[in-house]
Protein backbone atom coordinates (compact mmCIF):
# COMPACT_ATOMS: atom_id res chain seq x y z
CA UNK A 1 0.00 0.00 0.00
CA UNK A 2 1.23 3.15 -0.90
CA UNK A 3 1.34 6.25 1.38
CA UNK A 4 -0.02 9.53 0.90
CA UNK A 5 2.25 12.54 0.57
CA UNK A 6 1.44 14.72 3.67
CA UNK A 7 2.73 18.45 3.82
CA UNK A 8 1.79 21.70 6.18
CA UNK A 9 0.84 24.47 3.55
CA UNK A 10 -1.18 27.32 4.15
CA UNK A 11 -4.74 27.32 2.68
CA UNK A 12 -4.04 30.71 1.01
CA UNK A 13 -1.90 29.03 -1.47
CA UNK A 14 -4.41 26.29 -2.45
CA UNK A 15 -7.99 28.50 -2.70
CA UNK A 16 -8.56 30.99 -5.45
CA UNK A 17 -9.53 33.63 -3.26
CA UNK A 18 -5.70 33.39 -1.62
CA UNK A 19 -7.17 33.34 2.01
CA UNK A 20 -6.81 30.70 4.68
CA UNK A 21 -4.29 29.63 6.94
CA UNK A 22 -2.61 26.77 7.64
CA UNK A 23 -3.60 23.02 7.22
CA UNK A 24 -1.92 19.43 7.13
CA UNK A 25 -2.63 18.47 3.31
CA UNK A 26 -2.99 14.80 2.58
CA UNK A 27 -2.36 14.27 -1.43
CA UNK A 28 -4.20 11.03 -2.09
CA UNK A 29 -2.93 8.84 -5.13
CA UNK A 30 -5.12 5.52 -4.80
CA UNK A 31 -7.98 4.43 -3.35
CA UNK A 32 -6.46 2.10 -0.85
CA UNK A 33 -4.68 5.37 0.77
CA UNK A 34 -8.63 6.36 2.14
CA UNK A 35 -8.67 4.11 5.08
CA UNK A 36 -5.49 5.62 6.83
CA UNK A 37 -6.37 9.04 5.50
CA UNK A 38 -10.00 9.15 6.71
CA UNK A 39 -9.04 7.68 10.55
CA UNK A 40 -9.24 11.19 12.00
CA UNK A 41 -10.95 13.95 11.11
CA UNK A 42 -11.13 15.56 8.31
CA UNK A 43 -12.42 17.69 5.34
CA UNK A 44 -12.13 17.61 1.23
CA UNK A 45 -10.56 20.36 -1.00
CA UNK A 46 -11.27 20.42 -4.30
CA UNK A 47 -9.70 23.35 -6.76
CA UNK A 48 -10.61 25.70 -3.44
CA UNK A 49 -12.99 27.68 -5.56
CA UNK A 50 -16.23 28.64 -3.48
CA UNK A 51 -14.29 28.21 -0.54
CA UNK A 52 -13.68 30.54 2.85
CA UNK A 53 -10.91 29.50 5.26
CA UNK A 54 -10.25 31.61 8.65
CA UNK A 55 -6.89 33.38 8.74
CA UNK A 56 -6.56 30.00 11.59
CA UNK A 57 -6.17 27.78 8.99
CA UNK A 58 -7.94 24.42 10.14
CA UNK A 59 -7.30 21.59 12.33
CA UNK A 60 -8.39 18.30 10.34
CA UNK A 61 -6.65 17.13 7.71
CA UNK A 62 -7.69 18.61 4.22
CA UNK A 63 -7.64 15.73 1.66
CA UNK A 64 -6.85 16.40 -1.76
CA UNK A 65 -6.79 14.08 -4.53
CA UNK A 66 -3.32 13.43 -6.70
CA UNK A 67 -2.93 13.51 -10.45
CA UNK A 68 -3.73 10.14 -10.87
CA UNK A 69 -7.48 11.23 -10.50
CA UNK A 70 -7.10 13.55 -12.83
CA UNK A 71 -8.35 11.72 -16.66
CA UNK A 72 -8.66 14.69 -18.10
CA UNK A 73 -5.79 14.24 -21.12
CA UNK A 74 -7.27 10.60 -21.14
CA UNK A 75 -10.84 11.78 -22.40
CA UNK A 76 -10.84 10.97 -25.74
CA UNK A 77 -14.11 12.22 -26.85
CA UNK A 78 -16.24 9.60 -25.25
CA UNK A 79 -20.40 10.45 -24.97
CA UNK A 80 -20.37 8.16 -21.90
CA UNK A 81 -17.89 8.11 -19.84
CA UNK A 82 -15.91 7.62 -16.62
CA UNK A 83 -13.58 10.43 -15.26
CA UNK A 84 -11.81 10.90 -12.05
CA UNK A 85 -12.74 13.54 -9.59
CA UNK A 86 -9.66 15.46 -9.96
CA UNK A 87 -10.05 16.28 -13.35
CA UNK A 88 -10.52 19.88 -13.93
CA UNK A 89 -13.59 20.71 -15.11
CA UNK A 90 -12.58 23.76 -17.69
CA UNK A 91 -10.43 21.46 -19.76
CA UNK A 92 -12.80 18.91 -19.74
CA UNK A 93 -15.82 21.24 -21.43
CA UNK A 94 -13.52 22.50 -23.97
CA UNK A 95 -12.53 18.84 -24.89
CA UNK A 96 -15.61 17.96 -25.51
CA UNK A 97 -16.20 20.64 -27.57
CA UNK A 98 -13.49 19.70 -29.70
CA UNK A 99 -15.36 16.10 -29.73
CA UNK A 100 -18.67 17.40 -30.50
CA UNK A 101 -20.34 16.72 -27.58
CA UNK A 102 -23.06 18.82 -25.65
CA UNK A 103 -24.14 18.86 -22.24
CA UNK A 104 -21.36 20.85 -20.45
CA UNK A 105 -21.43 23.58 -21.93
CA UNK A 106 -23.31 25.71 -18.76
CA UNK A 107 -20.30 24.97 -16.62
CA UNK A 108 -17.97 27.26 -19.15
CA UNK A 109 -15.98 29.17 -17.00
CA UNK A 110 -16.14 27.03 -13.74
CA UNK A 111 -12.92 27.52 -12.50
CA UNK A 112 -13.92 23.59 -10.62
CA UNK A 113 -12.49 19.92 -10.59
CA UNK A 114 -15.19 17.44 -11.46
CA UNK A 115 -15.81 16.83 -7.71
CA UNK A 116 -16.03 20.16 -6.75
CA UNK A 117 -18.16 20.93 -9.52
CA UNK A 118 -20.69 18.15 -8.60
CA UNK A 119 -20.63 18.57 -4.74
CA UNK A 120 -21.63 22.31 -5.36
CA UNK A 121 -23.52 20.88 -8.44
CA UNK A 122 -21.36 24.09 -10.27
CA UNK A 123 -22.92 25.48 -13.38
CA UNK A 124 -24.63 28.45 -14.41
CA UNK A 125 -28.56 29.39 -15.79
CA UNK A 126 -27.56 27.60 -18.95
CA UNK A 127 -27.27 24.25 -17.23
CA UNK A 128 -25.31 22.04 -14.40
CA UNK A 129 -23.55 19.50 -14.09
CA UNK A 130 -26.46 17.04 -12.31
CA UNK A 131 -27.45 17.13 -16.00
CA UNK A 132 -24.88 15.37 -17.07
CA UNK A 133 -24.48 13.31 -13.92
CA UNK A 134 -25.30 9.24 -14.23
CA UNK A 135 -23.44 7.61 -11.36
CA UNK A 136 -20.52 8.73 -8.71
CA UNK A 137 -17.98 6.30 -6.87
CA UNK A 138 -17.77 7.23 -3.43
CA UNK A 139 -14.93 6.53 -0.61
CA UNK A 140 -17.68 6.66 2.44
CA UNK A 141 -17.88 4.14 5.07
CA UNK A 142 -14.68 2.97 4.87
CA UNK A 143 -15.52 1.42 1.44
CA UNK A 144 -15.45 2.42 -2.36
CA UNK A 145 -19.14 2.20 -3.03
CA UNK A 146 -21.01 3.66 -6.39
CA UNK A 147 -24.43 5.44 -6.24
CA UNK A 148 -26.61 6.68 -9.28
CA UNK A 149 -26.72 10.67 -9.55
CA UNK A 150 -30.59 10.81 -7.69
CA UNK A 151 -29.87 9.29 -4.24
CA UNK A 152 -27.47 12.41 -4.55
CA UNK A 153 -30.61 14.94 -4.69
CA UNK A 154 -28.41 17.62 -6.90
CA UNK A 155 -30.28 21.01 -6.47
CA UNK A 156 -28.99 24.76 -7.17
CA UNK A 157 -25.72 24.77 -5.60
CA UNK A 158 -26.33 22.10 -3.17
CA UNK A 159 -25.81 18.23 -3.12
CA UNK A 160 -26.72 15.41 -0.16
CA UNK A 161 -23.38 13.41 -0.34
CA UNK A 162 -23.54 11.09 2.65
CA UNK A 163 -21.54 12.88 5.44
CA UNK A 164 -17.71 12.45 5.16
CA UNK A 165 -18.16 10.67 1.40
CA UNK A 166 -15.06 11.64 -0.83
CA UNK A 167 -15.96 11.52 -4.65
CA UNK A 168 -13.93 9.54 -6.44
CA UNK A 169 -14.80 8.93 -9.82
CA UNK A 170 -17.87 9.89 -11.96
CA UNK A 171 -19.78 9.12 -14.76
CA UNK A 172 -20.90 11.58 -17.05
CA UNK A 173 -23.18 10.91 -20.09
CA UNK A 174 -22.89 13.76 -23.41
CA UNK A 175 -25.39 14.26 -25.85
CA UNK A 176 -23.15 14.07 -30.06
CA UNK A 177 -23.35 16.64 -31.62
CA UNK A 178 -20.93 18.85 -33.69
CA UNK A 179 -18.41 21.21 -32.41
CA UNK A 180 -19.63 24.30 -34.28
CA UNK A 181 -22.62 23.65 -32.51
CA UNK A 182 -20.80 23.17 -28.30
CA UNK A 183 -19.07 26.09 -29.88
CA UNK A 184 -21.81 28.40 -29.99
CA UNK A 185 -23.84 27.25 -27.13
CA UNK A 186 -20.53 28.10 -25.39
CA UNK A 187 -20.08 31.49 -26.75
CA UNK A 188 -24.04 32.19 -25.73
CA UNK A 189 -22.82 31.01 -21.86
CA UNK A 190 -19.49 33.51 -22.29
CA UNK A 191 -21.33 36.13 -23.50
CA UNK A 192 -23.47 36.39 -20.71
CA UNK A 193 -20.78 36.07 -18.37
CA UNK A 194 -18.46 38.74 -19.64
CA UNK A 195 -17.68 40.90 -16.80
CA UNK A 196 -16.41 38.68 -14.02
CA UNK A 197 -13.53 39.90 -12.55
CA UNK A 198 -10.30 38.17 -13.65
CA UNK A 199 -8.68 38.85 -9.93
CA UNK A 200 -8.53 35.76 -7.24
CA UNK A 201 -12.15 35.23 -6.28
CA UNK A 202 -13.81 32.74 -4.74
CA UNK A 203 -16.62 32.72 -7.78
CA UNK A 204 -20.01 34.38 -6.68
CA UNK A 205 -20.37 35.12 -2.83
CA UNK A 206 -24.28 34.63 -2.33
CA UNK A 207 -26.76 32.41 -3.95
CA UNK A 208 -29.74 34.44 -5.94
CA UNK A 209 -32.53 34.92 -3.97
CA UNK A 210 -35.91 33.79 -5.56
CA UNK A 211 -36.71 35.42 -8.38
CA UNK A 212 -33.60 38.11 -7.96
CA UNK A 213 -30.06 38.03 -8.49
CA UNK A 214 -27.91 38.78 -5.81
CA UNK A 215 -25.32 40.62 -8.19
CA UNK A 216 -28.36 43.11 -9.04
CA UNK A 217 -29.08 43.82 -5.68
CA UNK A 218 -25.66 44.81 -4.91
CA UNK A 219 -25.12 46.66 -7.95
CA UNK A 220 -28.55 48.51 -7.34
CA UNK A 221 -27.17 49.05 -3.52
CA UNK A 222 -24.30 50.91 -4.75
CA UNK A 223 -21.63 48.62 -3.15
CA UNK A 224 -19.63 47.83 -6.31
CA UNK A 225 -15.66 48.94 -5.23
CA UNK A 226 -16.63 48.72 -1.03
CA UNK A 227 -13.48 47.75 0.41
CA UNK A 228 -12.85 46.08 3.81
CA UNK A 229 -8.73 46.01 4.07
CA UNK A 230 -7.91 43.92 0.83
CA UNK A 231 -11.17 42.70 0.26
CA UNK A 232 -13.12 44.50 -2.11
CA UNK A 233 -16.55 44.15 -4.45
CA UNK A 234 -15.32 43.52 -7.70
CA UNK A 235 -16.47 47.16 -10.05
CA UNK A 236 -17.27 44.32 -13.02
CA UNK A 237 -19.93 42.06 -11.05
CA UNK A 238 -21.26 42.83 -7.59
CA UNK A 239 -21.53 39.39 -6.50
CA UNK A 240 -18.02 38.34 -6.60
CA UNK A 241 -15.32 39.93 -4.05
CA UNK A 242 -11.70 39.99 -5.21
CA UNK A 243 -8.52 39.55 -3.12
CA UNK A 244 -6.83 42.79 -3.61
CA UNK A 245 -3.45 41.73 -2.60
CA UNK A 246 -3.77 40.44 1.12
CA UNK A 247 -6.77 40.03 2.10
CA UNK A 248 -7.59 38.21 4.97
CA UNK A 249 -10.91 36.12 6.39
CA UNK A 250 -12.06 39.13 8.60
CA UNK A 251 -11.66 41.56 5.74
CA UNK A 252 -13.60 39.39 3.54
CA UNK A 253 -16.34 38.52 6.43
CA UNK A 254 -17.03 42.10 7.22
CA UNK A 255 -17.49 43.23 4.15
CA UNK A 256 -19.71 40.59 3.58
CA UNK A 257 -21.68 41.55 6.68
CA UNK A 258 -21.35 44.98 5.75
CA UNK A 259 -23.46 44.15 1.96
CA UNK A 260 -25.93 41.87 3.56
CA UNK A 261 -26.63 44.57 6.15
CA UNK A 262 -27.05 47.47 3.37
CA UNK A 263 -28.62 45.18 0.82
CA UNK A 264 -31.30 44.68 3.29
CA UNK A 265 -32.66 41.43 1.67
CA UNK A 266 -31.44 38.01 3.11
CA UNK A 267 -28.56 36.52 1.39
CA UNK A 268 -27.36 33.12 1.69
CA UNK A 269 -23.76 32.45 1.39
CA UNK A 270 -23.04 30.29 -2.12
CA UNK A 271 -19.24 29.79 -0.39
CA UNK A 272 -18.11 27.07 2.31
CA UNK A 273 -16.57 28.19 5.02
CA UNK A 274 -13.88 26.22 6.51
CA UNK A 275 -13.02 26.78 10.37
CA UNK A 276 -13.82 29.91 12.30
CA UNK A 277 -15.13 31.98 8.99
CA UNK A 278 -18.77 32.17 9.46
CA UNK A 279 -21.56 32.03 7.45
């Protein structure tokens, strides 16, 4: 049995918001690694997109899975296929562009490994990625087990993984069709995402309220450019905040706090937060 590599890094380095301190990082290579890595507690990092850590870093172990759950140079253009969790998701869409193959292209611009992507079930109005979802392979229970996508209950932004499950693997199943035609479903998704800041962000900060959009209610509040410290509401899209330079996890929190508060409609948090940051 192999043995994971296990370093001390801070979370800052390994989120795309650059904020977090720091954690013992497990970097898991084969399944058979899960039983020593999941004997004490612990948590599962993804591409550390939609992700807060506190400035205290966190005391389990974070594990994070290797390259060798990473297919994505394998996928060869398959409609229905199986593709490890660490595969990153943008590479993946524009692949199957290039193959002809439709069904991903709402996720354009999820900056998400397939794991992440489906335990956030990532994706935009366009579509998600439960839509392309047929079956995951689970470490949970101390055993490899494989469920189909509905005992998963995707919804917006939310999944029901059983608690402590670590994706594995995950089949997907693409609809043929050409690539002119991915390519311009993709170009309708960019187009309507132009505008998102290009700074580290953690992707949108709050879910859309029913029937509203949470960037449009910040944008109508006036908060675009409101800084806390390094933290700051991006001037392109109110609903993403940008890491400045050094921003920490009580810059970002108050000004979080500080929109909710002059927003004045409730705003859930579309981010996990990881130790003392708060929801």
């Amino acid at each position: 049995m192999s043995k994971p590599d296990v370093t001390v890094r801070p979370l800052a380095e390994l989120t795309t918001l650059r904020v977090g301190g720091p954690a013992e990082i497990w970097t898991m290579e084969s399944d058979d690694q899960f039983p020593e890595a999941t004997s004490a507690p612990y948590r599962v990092l993804g591409n550390g997109s939609n992700l807060l850590v506190s400035d205290t870093g966190v005391d389990e172990r974070v594990l994070k899975l290797g390259r060798s759950y990473d297919d994505g140079r394998q996928f060869g253009g398959q409609a229905d296929v199986w593709l490890g969790a660490a595969t990153p998701l943008p590479g993946l869409v524009r692949r199957a562009k290039e193959a002809g193959l439709s069904g991903l292209e709402g996720t354009l611009g999820v900056p998400a490994v397939l794991g992440g992507a489906i335990a956030m079930n990532a994706g935009t109005r366009f579509g998600e990625i439960g839509d392309v979802l047929e079956e995951v392979e689970l470490f949970t229970g101390g055993e490899v087990v494989r469920l189909p996508a509905s005992d998963l209950q995707l919804a917006y932004r939310t999944s029901h993984l059983p608690e402590g499950a670590v994706i594995l693997r995950a089949r997907l199943r693409l609809q043929p069709s050409t690539p002119e035609r991915v390519a311009a479903a993709m170009a309708q998704v960019d187009a309507a995402r132009r505008g998102q800041p290009k700074a580290a962000t953690a992707g949108c900060a709050f879910k859309n309220p029913p029937e509203d959009s949470a960037g449009r209610l910040i944008d109508q509040a006036g908060l675009k450019g409101l800084r806390v410290g390094d933290a700051m509401i991006s001037h392109e899209h109110g609903n993403f905040v940008v890491n400045m330079g050094h921003a920490t996890e009580r810059d970002v929190r108050e000004l979080l706090d500080r929109v909710r508060t002059t927003v004045g409609v409730p705003l859930e948090m579309e981010w996990r937060a990881w130790g003392n940051a708060t929801q």
